[in-house]
PDB file of N, CA and C in Angstrom:
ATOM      1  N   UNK A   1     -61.395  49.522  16.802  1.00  0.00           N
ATOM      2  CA  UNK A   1     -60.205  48.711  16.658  1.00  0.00           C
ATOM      3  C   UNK A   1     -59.857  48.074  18.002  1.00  0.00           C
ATOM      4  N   UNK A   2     -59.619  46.957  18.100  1.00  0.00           N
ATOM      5  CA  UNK A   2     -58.956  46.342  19.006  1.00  0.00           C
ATOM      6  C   UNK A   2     -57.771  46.566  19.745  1.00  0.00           C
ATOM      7  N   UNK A   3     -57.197  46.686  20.852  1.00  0.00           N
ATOM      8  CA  UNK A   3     -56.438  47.069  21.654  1.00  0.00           C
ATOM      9  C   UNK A   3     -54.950  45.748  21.337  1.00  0.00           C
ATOM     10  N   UNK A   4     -54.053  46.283  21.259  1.00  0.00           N
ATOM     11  CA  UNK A   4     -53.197  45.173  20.982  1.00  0.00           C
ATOM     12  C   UNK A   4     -51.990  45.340  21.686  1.00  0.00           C
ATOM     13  N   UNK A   5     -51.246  44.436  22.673  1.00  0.00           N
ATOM     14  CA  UNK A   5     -49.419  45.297  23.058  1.00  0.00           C
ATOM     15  C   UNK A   5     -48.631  45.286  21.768  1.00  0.00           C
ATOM     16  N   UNK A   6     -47.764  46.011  21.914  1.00  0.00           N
ATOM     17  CA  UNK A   6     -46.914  46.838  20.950  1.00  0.00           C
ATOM     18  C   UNK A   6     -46.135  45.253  20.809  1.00  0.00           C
ATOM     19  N   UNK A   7     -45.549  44.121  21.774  1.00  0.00           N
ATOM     20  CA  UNK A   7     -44.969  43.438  21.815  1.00  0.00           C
ATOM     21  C   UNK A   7     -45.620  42.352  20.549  1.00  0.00           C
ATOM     22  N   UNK A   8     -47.293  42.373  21.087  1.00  0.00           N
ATOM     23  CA  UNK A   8     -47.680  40.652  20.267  1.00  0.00           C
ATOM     24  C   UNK A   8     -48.671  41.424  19.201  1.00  0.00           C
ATOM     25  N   UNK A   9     -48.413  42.711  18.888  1.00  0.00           N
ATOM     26  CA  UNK A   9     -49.375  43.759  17.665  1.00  0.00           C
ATOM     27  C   UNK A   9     -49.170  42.313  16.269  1.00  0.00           C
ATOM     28  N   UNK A  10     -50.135  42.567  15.684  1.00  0.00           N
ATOM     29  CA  UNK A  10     -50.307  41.800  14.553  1.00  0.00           C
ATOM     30  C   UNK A  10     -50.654  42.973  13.400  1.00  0.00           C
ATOM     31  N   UNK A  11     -49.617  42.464  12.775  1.00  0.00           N
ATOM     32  CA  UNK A  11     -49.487  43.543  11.455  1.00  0.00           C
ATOM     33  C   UNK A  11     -50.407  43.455  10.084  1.00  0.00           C
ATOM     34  N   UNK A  12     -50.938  44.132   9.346  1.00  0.00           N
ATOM     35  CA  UNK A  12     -52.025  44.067   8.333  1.00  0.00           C
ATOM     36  C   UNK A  12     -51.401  42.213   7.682  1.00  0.00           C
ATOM     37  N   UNK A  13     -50.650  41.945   7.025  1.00  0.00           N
ATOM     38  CA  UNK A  13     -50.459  41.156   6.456  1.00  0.00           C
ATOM     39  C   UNK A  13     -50.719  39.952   7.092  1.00  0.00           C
ATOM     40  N   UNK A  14     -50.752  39.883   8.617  1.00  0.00           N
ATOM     41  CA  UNK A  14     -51.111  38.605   9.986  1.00  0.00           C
ATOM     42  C   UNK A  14     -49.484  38.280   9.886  1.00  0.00           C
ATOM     43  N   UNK A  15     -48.581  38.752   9.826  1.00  0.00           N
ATOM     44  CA  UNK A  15     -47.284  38.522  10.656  1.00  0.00           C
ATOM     45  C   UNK A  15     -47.340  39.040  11.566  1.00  0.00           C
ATOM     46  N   UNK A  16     -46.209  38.883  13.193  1.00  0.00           N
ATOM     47  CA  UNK A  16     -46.378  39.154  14.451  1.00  0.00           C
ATOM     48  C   UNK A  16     -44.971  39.631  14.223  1.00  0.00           C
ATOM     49  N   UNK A  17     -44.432  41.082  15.050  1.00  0.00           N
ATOM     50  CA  UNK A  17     -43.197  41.473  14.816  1.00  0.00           C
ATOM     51  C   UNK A  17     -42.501  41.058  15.608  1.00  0.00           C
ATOM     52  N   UNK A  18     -41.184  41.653  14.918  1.00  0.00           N
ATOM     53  CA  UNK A  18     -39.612  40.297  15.479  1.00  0.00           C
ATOM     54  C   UNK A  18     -39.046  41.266  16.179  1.00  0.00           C
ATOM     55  N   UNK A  19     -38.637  40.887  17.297  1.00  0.00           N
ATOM     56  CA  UNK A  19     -37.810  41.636  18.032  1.00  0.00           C
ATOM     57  C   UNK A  19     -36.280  41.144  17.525  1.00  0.00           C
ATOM     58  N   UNK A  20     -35.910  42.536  17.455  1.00  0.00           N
ATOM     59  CA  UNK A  20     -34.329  42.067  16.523  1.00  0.00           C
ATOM     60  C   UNK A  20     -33.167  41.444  17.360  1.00  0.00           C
ATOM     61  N   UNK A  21     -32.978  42.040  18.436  1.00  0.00           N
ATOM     62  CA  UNK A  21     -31.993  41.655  19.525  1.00  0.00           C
ATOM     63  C   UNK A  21     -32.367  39.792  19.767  1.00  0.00           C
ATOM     64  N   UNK A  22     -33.702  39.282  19.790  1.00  0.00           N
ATOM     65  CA  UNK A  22     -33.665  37.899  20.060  1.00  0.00           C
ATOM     66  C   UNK A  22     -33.451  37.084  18.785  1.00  0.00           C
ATOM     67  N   UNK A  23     -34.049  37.840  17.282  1.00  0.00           N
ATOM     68  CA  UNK A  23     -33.559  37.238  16.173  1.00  0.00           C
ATOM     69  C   UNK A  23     -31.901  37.429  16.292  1.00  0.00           C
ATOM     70  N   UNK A  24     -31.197  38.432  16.198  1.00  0.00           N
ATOM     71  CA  UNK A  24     -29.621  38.335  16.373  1.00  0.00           C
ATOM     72  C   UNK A  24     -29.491  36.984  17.063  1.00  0.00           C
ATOM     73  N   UNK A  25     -29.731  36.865  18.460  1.00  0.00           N
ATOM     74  CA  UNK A  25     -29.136  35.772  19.151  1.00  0.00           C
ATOM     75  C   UNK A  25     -29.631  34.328  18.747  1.00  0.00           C
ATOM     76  N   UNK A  26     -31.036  34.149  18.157  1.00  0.00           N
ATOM     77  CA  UNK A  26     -30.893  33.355  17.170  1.00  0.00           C
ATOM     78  C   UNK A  26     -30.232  32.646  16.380  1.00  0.00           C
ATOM     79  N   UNK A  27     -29.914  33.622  15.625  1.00  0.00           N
ATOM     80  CA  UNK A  27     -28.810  33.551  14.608  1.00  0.00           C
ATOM     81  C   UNK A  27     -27.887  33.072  14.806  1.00  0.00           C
ATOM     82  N   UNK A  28     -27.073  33.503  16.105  1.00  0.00           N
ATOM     83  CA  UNK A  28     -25.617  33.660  16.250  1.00  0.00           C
ATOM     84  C   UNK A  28     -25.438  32.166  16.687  1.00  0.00           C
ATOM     85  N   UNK A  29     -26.944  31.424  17.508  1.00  0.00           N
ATOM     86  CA  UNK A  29     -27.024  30.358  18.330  1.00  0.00           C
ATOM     87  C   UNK A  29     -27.030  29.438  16.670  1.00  0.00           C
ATOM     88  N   UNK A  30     -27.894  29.779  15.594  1.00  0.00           N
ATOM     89  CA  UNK A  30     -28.015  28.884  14.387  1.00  0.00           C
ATOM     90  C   UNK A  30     -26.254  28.654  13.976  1.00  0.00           C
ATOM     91  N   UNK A  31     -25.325  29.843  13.708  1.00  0.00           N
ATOM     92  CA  UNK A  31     -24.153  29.862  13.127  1.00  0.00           C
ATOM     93  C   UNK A  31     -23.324  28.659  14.032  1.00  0.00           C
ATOM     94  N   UNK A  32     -23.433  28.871  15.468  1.00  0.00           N
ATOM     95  CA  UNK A  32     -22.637  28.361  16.558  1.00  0.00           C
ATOM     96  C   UNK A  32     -22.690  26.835  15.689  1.00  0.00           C
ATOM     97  N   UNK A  33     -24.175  26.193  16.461  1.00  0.00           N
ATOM     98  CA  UNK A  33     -24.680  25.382  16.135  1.00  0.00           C
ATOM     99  C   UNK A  33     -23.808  24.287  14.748  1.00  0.00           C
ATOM    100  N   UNK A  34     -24.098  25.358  13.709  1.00  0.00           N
ATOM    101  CA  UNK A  34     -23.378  25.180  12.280  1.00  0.00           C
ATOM    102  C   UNK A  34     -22.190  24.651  12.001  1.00  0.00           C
ATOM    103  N   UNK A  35     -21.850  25.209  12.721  1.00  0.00           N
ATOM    104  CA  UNK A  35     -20.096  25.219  12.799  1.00  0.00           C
ATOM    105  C   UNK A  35     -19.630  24.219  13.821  1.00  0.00           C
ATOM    106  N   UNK A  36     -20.369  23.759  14.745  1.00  0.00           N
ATOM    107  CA  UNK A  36     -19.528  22.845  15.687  1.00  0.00           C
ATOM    108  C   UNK A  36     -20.473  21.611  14.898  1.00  0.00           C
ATOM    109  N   UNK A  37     -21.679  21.572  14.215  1.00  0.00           N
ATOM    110  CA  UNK A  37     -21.834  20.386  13.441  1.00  0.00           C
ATOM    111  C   UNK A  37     -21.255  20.006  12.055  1.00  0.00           C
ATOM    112  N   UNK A  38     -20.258  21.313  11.398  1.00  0.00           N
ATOM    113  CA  UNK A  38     -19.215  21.189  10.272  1.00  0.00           C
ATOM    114  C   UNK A  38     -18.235  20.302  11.379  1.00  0.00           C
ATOM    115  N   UNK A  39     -17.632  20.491  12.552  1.00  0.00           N
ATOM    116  CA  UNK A  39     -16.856  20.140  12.818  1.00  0.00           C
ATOM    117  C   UNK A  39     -16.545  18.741  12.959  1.00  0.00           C
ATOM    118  N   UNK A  40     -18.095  18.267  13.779  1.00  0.00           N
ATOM    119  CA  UNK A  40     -18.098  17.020  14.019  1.00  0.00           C
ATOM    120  C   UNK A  40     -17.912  16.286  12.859  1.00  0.00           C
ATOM    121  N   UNK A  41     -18.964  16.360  11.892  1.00  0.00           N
ATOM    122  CA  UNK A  41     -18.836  15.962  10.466  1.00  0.00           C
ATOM    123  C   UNK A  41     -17.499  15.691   9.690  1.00  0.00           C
ATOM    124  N   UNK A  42     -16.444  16.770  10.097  1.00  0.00           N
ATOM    125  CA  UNK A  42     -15.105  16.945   9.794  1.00  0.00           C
ATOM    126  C   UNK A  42     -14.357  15.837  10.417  1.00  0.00           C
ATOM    127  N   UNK A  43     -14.443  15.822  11.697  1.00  0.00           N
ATOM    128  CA  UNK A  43     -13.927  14.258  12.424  1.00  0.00           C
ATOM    129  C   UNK A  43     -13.935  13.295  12.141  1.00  0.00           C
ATOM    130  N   UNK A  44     -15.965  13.314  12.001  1.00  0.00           N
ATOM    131  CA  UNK A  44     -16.156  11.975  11.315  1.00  0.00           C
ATOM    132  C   UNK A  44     -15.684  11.347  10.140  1.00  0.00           C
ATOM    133  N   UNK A  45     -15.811  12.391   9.397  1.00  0.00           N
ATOM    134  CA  UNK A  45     -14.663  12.057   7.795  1.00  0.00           C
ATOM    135  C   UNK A  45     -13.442  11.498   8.055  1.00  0.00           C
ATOM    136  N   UNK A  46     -12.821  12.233   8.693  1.00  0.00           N
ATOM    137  CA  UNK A  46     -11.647  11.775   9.194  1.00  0.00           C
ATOM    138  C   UNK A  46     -11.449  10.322   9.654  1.00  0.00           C
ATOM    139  N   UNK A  47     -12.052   9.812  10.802  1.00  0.00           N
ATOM    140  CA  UNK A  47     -12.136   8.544  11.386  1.00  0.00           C
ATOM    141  C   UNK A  47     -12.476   7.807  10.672  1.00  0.00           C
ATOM    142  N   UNK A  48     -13.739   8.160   9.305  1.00  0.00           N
ATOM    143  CA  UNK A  48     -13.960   7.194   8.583  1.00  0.00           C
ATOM    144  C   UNK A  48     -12.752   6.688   7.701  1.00  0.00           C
ATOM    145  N   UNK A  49     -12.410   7.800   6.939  1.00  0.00           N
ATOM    146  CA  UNK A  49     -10.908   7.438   6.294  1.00  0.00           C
ATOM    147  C   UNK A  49     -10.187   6.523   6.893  1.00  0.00           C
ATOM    148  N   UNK A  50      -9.657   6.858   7.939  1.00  0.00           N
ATOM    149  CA  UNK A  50      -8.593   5.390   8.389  1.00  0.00           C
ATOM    150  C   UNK A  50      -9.121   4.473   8.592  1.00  0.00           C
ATOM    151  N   UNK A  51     -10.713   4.319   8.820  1.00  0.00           N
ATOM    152  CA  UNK A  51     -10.933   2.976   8.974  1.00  0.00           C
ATOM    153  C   UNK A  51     -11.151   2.151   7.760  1.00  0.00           C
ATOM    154  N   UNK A  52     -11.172   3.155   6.771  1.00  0.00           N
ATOM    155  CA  UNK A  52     -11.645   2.666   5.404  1.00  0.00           C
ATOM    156  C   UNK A  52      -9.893   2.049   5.304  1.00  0.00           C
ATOM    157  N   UNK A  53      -8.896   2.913   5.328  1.00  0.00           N
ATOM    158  CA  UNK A  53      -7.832   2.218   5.463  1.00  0.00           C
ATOM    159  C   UNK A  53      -7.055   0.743   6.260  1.00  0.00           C
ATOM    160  N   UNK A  54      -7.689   1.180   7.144  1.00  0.00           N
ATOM    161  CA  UNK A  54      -7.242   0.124   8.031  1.00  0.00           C
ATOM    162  C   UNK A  54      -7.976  -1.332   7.905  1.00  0.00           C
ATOM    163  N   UNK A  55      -9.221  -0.976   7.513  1.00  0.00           N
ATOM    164  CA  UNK A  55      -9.545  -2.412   6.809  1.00  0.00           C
ATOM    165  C   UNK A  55      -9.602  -2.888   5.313  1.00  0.00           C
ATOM    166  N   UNK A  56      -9.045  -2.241   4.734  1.00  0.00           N
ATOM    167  CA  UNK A  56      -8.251  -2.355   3.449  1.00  0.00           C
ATOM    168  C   UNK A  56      -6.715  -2.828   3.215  1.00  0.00           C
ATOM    169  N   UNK A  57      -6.335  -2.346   4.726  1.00  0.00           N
ATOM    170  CA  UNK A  57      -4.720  -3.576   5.170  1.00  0.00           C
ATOM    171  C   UNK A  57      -5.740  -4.956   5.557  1.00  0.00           C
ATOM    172  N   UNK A  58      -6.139  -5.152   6.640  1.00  0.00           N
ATOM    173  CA  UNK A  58      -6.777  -5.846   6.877  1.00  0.00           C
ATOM    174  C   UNK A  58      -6.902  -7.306   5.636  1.00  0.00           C
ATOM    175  N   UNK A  59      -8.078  -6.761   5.016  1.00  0.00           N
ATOM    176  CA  UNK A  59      -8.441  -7.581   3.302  1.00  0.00           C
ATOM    177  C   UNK A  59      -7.246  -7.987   3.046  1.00  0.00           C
ATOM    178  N   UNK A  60      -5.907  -6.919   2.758  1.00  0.00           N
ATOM    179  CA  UNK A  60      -5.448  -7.530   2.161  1.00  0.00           C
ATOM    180  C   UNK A  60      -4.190  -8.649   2.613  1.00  0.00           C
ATOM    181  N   UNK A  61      -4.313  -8.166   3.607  1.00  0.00           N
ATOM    182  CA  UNK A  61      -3.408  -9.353   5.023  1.00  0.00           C
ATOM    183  C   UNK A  61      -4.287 -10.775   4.852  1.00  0.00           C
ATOM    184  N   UNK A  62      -5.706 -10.721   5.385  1.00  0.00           N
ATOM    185  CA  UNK A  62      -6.160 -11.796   4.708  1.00  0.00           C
ATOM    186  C   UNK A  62      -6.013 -12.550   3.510  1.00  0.00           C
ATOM    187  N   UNK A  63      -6.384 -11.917   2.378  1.00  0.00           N
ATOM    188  CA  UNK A  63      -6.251 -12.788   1.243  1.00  0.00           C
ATOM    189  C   UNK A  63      -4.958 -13.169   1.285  1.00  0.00           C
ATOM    190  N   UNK A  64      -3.661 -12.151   1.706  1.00  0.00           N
ATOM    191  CA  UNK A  64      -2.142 -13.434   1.853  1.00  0.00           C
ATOM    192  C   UNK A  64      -2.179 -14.636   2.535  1.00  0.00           C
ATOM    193  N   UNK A  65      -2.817 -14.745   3.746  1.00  0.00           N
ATOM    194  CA  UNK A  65      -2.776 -15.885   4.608  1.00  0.00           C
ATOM    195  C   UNK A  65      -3.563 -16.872   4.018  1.00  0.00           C
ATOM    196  N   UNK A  66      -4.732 -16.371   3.340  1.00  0.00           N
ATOM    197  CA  UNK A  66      -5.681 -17.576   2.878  1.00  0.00           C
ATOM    198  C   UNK A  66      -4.995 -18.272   1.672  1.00  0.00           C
ATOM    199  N   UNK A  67      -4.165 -17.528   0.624  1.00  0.00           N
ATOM    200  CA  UNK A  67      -3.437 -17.822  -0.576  1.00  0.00           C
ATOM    201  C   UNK A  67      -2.359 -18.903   0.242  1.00  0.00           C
ATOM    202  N   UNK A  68      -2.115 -18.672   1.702  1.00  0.00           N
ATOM    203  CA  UNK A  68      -0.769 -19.432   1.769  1.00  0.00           C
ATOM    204  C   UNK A  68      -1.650 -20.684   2.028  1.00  0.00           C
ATOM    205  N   UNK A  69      -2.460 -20.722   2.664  1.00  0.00           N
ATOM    206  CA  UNK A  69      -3.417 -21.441   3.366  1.00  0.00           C
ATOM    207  C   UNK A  69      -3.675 -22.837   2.530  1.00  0.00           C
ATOM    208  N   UNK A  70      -3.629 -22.509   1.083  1.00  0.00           N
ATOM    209  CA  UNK A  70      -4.355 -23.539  -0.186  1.00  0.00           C
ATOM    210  C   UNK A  70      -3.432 -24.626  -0.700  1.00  0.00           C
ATOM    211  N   UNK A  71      -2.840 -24.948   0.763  1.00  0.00           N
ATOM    212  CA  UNK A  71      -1.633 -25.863   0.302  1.00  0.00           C
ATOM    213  C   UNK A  71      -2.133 -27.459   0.797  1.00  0.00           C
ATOM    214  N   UNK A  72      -2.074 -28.536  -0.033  1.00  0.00           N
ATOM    215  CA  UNK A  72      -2.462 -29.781   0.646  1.00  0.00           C
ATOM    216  C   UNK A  72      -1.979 -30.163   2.088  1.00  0.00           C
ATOM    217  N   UNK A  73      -2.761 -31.398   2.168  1.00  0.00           N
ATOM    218  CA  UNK A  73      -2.215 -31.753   3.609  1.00  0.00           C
ATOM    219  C   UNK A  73      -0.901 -32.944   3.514  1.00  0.00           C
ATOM    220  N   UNK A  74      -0.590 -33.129   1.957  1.00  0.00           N
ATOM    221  CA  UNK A  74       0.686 -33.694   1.773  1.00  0.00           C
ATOM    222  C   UNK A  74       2.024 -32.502   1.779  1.00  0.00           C
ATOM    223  N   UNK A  75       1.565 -31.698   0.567  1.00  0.00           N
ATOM    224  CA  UNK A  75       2.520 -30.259   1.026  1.00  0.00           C
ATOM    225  C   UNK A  75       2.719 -29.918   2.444  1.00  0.00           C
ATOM    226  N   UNK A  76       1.833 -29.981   3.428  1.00  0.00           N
ATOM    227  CA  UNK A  76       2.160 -29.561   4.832  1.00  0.00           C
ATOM    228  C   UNK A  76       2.965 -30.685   5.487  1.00  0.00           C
ATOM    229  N   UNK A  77       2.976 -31.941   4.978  1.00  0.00           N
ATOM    230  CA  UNK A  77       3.323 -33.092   5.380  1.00  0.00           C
ATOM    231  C   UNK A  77       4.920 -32.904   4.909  1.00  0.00           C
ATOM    232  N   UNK A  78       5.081 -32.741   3.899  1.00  0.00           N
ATOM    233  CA  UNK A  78       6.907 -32.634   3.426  1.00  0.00           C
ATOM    234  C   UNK A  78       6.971 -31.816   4.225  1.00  0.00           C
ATOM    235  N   UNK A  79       6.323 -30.000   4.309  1.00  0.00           N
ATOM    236  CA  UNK A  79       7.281 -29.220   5.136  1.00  0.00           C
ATOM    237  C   UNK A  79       7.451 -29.642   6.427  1.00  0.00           C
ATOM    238  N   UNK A  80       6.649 -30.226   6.817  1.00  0.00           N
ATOM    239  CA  UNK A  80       6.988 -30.426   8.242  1.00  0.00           C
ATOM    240  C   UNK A  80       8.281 -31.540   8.632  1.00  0.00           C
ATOM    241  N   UNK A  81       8.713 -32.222   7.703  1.00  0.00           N
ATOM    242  CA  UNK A  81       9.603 -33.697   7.784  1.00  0.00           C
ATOM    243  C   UNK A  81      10.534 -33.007   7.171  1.00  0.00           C
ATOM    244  N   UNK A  82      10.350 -31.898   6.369  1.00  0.00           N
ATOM    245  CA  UNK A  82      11.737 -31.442   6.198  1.00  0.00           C
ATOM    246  C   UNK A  82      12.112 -30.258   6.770  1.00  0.00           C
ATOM    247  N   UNK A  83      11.531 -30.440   7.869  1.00  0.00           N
ATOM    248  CA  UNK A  83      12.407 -29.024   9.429  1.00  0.00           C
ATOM    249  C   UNK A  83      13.429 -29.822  10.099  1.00  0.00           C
TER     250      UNK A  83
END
């Protein structure tokens, strides 16, 4: 049989064993990870919302000005002679 360290031993099945203490910190680094990219995600939702809002005032500020907008250039002609 071949000589193997206890560290990089290869087990009948050809898996290599896990040292548990670096899987834990793994982990804890995967959860971290997790959670401050829920967060960002959470922001981003957020920011998207108002902008979804804010250019939905926007639209509709426009279409008032353009509605006022559809007036001839005789209509602009009375209002102006009658200021």
């Amino acid at each position: 049989m071949i000589k193997q360290r206890n560290y990089k031993k290869v087990t009948k099945f050809g898996k290599r064993r896990v040292n548990l203490f670096e899987l834990e910190q793994r982990v804890t680094a995967l959860e971290q990870s997790t959670r401050r990219q829920s967060r960002v995600n959470g922001h981003q939702i957020r920011v998207n919302n108002s902008t979804d809002l804010l250019l939905d005032m926007l639209e509709e500020k426009i279409d008032a000005l353009l509605q006022r907008q559809n007036r001839t250039f005789l209509q602009w002609l009375l209002w102006k002679l009658s200021k």
